[in-house]
Protein backbone atom coordinates (compact mmCIF):
# COMPACT_ATOMS: atom_id res chain seq x y z
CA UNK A 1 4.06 -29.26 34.17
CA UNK A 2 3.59 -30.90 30.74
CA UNK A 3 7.04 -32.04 29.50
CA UNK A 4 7.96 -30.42 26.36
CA UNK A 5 8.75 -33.33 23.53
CA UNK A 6 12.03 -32.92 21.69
CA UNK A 7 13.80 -34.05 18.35
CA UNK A 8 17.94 -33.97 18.85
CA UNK A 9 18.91 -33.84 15.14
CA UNK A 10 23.09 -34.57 15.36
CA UNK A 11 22.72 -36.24 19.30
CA UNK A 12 26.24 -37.46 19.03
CA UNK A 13 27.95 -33.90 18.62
CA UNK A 14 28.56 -31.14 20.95
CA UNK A 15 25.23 -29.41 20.97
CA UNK A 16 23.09 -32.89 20.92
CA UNK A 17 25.00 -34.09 24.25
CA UNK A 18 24.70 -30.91 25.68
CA UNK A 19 21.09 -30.58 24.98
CA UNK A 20 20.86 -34.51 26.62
CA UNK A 21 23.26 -33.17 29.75
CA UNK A 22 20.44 -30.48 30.51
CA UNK A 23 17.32 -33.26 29.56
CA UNK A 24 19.77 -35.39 32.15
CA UNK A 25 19.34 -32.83 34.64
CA UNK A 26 15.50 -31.86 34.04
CA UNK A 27 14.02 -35.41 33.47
CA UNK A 28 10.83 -33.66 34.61
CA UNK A 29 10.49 -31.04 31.91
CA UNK A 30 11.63 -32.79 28.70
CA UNK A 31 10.84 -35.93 26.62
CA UNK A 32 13.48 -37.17 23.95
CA UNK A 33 11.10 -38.47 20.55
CA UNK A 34 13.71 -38.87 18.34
CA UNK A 35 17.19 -38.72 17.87
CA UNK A 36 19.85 -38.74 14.94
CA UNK A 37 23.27 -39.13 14.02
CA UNK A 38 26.02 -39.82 11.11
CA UNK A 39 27.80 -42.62 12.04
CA UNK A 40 28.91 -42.84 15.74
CA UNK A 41 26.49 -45.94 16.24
CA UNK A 42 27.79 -47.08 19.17
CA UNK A 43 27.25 -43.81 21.19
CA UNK A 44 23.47 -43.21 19.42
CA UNK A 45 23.15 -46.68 21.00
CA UNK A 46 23.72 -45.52 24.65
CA UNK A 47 21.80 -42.39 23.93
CA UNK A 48 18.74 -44.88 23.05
CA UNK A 49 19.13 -47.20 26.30
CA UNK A 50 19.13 -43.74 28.44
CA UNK A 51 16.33 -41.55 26.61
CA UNK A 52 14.49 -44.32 25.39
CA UNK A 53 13.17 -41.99 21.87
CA UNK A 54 10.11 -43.11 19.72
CA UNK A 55 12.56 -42.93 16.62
CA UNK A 56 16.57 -42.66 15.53
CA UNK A 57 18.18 -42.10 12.47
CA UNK A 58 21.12 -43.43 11.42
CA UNK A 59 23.64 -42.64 8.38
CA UNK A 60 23.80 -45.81 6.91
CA UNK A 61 21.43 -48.97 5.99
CA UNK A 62 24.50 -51.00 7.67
CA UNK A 63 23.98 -48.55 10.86
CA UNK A 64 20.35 -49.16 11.06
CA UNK A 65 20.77 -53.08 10.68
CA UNK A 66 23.01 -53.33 13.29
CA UNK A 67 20.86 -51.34 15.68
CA UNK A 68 17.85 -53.02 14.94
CA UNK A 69 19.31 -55.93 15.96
CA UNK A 70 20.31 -54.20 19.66
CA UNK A 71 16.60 -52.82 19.91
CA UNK A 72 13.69 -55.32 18.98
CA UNK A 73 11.00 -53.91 20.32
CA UNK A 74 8.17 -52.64 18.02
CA UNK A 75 7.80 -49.30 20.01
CA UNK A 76 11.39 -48.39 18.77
CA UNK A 77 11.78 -46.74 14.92
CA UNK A 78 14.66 -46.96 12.82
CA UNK A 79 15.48 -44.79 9.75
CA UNK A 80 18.75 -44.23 7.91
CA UNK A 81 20.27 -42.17 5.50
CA UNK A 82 19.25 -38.31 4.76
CA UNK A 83 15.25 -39.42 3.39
CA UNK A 84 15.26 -40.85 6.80
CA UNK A 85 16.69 -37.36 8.50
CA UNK A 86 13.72 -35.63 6.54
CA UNK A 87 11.08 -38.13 7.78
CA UNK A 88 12.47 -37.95 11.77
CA UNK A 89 12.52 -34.39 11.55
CA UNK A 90 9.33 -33.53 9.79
CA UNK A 91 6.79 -36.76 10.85
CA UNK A 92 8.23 -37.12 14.38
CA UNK A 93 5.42 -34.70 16.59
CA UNK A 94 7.56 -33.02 18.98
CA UNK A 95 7.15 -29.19 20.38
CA UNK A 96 11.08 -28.32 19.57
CA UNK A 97 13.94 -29.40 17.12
CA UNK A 98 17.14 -29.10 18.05
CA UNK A 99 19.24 -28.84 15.11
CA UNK A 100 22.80 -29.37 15.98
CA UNK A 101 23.93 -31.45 12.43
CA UNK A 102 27.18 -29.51 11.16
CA UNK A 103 27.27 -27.87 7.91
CA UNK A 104 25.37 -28.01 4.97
CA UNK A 105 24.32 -31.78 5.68
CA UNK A 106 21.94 -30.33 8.58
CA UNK A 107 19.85 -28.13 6.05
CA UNK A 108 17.06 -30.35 4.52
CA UNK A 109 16.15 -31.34 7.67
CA UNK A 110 16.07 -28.07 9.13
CA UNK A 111 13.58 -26.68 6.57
CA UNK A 112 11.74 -29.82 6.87
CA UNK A 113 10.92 -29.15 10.78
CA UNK A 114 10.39 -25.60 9.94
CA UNK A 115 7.87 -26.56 6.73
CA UNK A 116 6.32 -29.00 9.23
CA UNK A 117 5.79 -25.33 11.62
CA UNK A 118 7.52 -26.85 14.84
CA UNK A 119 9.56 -24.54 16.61
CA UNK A 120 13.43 -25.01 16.44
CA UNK A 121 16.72 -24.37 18.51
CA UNK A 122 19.42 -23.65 15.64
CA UNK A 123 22.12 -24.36 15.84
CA UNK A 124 23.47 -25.36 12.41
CA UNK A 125 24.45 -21.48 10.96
CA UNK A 126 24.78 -22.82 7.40
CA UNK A 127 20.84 -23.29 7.25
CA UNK A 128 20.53 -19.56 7.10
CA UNK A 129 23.75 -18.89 5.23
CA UNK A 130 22.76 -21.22 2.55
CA UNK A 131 19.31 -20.21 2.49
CA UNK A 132 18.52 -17.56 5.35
CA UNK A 133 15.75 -15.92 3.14
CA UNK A 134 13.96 -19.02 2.18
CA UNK A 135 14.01 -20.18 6.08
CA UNK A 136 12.79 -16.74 7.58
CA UNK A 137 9.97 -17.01 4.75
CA UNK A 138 9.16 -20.64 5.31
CA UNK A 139 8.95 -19.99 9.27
CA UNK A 140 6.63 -16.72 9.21
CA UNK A 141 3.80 -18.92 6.76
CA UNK A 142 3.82 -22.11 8.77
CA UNK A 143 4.57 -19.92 12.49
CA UNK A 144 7.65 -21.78 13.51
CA UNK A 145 10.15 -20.24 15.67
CA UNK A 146 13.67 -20.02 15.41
CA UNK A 147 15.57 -19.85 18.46
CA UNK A 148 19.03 -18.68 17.72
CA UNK A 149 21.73 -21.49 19.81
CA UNK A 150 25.05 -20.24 18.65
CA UNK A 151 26.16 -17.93 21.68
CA UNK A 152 26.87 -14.83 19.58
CA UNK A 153 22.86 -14.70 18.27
CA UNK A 154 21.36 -16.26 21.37
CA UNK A 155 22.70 -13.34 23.60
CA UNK A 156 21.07 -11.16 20.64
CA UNK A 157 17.74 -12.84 21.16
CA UNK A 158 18.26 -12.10 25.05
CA UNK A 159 18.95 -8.50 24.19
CA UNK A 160 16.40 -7.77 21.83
CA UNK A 161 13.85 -8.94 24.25
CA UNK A 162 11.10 -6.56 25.41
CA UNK A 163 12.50 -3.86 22.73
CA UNK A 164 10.82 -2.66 19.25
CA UNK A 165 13.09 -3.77 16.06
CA UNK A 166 13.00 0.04 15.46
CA UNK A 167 15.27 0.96 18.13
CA UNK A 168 18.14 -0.67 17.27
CA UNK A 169 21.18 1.09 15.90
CA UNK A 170 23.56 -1.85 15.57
CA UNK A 171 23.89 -5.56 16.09
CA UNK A 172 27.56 -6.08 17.69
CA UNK A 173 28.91 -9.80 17.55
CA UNK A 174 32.08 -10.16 20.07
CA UNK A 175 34.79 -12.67 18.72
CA UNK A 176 37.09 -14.38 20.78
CA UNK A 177 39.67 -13.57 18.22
CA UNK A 178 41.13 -17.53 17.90
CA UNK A 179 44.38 -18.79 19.07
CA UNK A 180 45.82 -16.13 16.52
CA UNK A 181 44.53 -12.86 17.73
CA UNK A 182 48.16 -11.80 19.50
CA UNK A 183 49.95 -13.91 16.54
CA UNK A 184 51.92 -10.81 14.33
CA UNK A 185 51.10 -11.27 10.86
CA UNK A 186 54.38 -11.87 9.67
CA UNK A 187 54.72 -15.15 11.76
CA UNK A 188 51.42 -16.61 10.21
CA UNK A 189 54.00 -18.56 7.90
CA UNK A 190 54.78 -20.66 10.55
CA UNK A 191 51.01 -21.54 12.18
CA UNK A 192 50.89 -25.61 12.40
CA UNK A 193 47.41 -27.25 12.20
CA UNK A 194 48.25 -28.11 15.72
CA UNK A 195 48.45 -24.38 16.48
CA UNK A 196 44.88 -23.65 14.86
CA UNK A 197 43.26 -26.42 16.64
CA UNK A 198 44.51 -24.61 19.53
CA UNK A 199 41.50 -22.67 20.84
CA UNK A 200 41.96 -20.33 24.03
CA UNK A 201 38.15 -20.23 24.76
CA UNK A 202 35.97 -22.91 23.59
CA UNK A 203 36.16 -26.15 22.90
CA UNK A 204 34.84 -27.20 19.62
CA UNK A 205 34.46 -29.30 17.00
CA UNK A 206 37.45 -29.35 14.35
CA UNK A 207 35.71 -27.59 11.67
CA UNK A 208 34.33 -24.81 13.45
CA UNK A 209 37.63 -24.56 15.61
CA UNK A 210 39.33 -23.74 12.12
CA UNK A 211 36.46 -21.25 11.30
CA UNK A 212 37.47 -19.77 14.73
CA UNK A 213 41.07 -19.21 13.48
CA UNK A 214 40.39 -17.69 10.14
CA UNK A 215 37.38 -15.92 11.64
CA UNK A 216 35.22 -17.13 8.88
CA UNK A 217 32.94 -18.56 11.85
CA UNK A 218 32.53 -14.79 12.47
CA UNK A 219 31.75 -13.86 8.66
CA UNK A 220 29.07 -17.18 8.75
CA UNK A 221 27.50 -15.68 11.79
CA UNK A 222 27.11 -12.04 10.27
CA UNK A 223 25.40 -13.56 7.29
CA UNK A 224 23.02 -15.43 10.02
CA UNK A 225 22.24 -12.45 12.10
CA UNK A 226 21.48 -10.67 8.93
CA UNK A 227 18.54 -13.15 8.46
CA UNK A 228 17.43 -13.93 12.02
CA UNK A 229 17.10 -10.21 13.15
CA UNK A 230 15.73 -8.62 9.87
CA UNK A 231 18.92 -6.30 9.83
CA UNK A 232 20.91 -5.06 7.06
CA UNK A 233 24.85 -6.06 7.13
CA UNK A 234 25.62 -2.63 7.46
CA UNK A 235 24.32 -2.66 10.76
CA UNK A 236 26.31 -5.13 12.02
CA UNK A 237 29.48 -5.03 13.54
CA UNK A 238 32.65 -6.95 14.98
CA UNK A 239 34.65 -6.66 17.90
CA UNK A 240 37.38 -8.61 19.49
CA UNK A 241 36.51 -9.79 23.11
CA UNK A 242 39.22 -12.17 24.30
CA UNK A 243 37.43 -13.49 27.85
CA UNK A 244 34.34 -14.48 26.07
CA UNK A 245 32.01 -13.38 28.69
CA UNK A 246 30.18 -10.82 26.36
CA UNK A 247 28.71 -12.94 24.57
CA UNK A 248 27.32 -9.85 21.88
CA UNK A 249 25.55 -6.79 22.51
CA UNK A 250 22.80 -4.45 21.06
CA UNK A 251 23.57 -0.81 20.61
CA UNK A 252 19.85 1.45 20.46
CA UNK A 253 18.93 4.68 18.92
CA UNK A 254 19.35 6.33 22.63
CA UNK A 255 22.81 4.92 22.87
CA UNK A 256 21.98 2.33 25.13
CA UNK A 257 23.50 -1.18 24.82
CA UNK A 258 22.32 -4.22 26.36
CA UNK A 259 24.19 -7.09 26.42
CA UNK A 260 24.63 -10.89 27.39
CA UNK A 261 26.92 -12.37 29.94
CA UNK A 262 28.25 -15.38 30.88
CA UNK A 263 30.68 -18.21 31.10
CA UNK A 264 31.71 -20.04 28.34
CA UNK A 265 29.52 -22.81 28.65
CA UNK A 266 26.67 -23.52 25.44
CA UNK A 267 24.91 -25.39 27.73
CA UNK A 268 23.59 -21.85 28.88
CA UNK A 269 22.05 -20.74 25.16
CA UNK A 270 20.68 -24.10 24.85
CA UNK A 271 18.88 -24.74 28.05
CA UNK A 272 17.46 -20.94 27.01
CA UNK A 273 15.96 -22.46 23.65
CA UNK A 274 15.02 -25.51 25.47
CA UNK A 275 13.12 -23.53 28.19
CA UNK A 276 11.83 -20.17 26.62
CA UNK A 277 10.24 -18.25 28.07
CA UNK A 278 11.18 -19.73 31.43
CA UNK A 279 14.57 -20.65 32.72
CA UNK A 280 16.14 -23.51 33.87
CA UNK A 281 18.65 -23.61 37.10
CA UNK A 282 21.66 -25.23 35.34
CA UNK A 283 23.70 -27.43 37.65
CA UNK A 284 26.97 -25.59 36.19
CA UNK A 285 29.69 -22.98 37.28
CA UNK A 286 28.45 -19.51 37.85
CA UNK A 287 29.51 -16.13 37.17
CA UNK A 288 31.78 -14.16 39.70
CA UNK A 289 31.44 -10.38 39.01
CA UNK A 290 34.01 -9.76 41.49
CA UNK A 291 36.62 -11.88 39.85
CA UNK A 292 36.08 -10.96 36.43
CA UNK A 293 39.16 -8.41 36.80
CA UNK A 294 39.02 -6.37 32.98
CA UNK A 295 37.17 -7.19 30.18
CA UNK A 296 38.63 -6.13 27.08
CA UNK A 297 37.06 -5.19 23.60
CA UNK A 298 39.46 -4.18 20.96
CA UNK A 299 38.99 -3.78 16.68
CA UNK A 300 39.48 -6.80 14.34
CA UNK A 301 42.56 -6.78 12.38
CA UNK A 302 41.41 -6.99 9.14
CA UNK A 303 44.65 -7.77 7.83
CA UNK A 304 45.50 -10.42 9.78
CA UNK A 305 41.62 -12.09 9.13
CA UNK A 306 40.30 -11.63 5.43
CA UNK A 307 38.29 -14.43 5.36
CA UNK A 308 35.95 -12.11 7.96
CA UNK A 309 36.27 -9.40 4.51
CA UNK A 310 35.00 -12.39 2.30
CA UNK A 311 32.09 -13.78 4.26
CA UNK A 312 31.14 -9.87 4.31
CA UNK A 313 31.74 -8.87 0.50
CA UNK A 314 29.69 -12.30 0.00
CA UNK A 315 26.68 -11.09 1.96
CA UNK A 316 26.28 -7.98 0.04
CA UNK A 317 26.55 -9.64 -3.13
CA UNK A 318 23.56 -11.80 -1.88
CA UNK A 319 22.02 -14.65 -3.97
CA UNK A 320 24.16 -17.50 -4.56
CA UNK A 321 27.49 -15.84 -2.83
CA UNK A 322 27.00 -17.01 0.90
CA UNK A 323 26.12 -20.48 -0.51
CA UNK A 324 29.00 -20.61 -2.94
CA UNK A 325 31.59 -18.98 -0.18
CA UNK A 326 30.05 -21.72 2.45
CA UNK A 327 30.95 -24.48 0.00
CA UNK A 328 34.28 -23.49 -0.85
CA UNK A 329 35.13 -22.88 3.01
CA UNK A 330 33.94 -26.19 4.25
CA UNK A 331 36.35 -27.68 1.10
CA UNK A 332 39.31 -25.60 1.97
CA UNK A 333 39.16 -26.24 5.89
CA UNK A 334 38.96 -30.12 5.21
CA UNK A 335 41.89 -29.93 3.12
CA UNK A 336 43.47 -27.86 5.40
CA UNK A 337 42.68 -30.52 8.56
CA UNK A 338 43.97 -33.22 5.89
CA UNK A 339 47.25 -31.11 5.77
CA UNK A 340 46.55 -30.82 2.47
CA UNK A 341 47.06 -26.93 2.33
CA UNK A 342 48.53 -24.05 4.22
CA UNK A 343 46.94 -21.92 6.96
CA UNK A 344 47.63 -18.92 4.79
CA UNK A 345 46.49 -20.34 1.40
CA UNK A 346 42.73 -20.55 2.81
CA UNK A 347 41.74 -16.87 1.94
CA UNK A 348 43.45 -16.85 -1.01
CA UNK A 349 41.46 -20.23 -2.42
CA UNK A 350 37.85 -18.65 -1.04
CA UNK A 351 38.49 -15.15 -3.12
CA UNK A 352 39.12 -17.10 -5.94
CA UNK A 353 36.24 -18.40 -5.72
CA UNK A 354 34.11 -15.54 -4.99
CA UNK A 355 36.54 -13.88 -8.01
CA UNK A 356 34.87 -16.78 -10.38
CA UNK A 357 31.36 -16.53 -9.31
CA UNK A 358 31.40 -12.94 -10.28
CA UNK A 359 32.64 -13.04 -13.35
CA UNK A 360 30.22 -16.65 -13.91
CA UNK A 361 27.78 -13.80 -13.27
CA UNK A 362 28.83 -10.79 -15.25
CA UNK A 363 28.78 -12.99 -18.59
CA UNK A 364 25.01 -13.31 -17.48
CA UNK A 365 25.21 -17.21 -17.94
CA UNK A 366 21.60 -17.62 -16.73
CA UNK A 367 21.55 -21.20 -17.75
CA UNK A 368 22.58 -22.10 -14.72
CA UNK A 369 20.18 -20.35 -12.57
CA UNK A 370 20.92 -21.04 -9.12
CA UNK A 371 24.24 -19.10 -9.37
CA UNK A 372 22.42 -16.14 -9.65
CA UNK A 373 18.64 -16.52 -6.94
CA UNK A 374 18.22 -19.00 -4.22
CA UNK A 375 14.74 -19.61 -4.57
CA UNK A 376 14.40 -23.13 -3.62
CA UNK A 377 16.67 -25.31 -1.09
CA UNK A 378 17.57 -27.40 -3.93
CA UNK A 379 19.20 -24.28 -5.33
CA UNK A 380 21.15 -23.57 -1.84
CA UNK A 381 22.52 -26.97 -1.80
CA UNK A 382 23.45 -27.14 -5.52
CA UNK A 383 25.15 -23.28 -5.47
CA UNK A 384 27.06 -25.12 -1.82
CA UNK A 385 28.10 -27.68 -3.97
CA UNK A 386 29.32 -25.19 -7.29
CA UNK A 387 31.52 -23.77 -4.12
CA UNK A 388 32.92 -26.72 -3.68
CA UNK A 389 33.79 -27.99 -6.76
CA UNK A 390 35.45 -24.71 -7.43
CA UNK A 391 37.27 -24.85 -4.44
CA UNK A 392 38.31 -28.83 -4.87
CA UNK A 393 39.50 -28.03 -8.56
CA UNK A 394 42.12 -25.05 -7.14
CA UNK A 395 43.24 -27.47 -4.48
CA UNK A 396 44.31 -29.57 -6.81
């Protein structure tokens, strides 16, 4: 079997070292090229004695000095800073990306292994929120694939498998709800940071844990399955599933639905991208039917979540609005983590914000062009950045 050559774009975070836990456990069937990270040196260094990749990137120039100075042989290369990302994930000739960089940091890179046409394992949502349209476009020209990572849209892709787009009726993303999905509304004046970070499922990153909480992770991930399955938002639904073992489900014109199942464990989504179209025996803790005991699937309190409401009215306004409401909501949760902020005042900062984009639009202010058509990623990333400002200056 030829091993399949891989770029880890964000190694150091939870989708990078689970992607290396599976390459750990299949030395046979992959080969780590190149590997990246922001700043946790020390670990990228460990990564490099292990996997032994053709190139790493590095945040900083300070970064890359000190590595070089770890690894001085010629066969090893060492970039830095986000030209360097661009240049590891477009130059580096590899048969799948992995991209697993959070947040709007991870898109230039994405669209640069997409322009490049190799194949890539998303996992970094904002690349289609921010600029969905331009990445599905950019993919069909150059043939890249996207495999979906994030659990919701891989167990889509499992679904939708041997089926004609036609059939389907609806797209149906399950939520674990968050450590606030039994909280009554009227005691959400008392949720601690400590409390969000709290989740029941999963076990995330901060950022996306928050996300979790106000269900905006849930809004993001609409927005993506809007673009990755060629399906209008109407279509697509939410439902509360507190054990996580849906993992989302496609309803078809007949009435059938076919659905994904399994532990929570992303090492399963990944080793599908990783593997596809075969599968890989994970060395990890299987299903038991038997002890399942009742799965339950119960309607989203819109009340309780309106950041779900936002990320929605956002992707029908289209354009600039998921870029803008991305911006603002990666602003707002780091204030939030800094304690700058209450739980509550989160959705009340990001409607402002959608609140001033409209009317930014209405005056028909088309100096400032991105706020109105994403048409390059330059214009994603500056419209994420008009979202944050906007969000920053009502912070303050």
């Amino acid at each position: 079997m030829t091993k399949k050559r891989l770029t880890i774009l964000g190694s150091t975070g939870s989708i990078g070292t689970s992607t290396l836990d599976i390459v750990r456990q299949f030395p046979h069937h992959f080969d780590v090229c190149a590997l990246s990270c922001h700043s946790q040196v020390q670990q990228l260094a460990e990564q490099i004695r292990e996997f032994h990749p053709k190139i790493v990137c590095i945040g900083t120039q300070e970064h890359a000095d000190w590595l070089k100075k770890q690894f001085t042989a010629n066969d090893l290369t060492i970039v830095c800073g986000d030209e360097g990302l661009i240049q590891l994930a477009a130059e580096t000739k590899v048969d799948l990306v992995v991209a697993g960089i959070v947040g709007s940091a991870g898109l230039c890179s994405t669209y640069a292994a997409i322009e490049r046409g190799y194949d890539v394992a998303l996992a970094n949502k904002e690349s289609m929120v921010l600029s969905g349209e331009l990445m599905i476009a950019k993919a069909q020209e150059t043939g890249s694939t996207i495999f979906p990572v994030d659990s919701e849209h891989n167990a889509i892709f499992q679904s939708l498998v041997g089926h004609q787009h036609s059939d389907i009726e609806k797209i149906i993303l399950t939520a674990s709800g968050g450590p606030f999905r039994d909280t009554p509304l009227a005691n959400f004046s008392e949720i601690t940071l400590q409390d969000a970070l709290n989740h029941p499922n999963w076990e995330m990153g901060n950022k996306i844990t928050i996300d979790s909480a106000t269900m905006m992770n849930k809004g993001l991930e609409i927005i993506e399955a809007r673009w990755l399955f060629d399906i209008p938002v109407s279509q697509i639904d939410v439902v509360v599933h507190r054990e996580s073992i849906v993992h989302s489900l496609v309803e078809y014109t007949d009435g059938s639905f076919i659905a994904q199942l399994g532990l929570p464990d992303m090492r399963i989504p990944i080793a599908f991208c990783l593997a596809y179209p075969d599968r890989l025996p994970l060395q990890n803790e299987k299903m038991k039917m038997t002890e399942l005991g009742k799965l339950h699937f119960e309607p989203v309190d819109w009340k309780k979540f309106p950041c779900l409401q936002l990320a929605i009215s956002a992707a029908n306004l289209g354009g600039a609005a998921p870029a803008v409401l991305n911006g603002a909501n990666e602003a707002v949760v780091a204030a939030y983590l800094e304690e700058r902020i209450h739980f509550l005042e989160i959705a009340g900062i990001l409607e402002k914000v959608l609140d001033q984009l409209c009317r930014f639009q209405e005056t028909g202010k088309n100096n400032i062009p991105f706020l109105h058509h994403i048409e390059t990623i330059d214009d994603a990333l500056k419209a994420d950045h008009w979202g944050r400002s906007a969000a920053h200056s009502l912070i303050n």
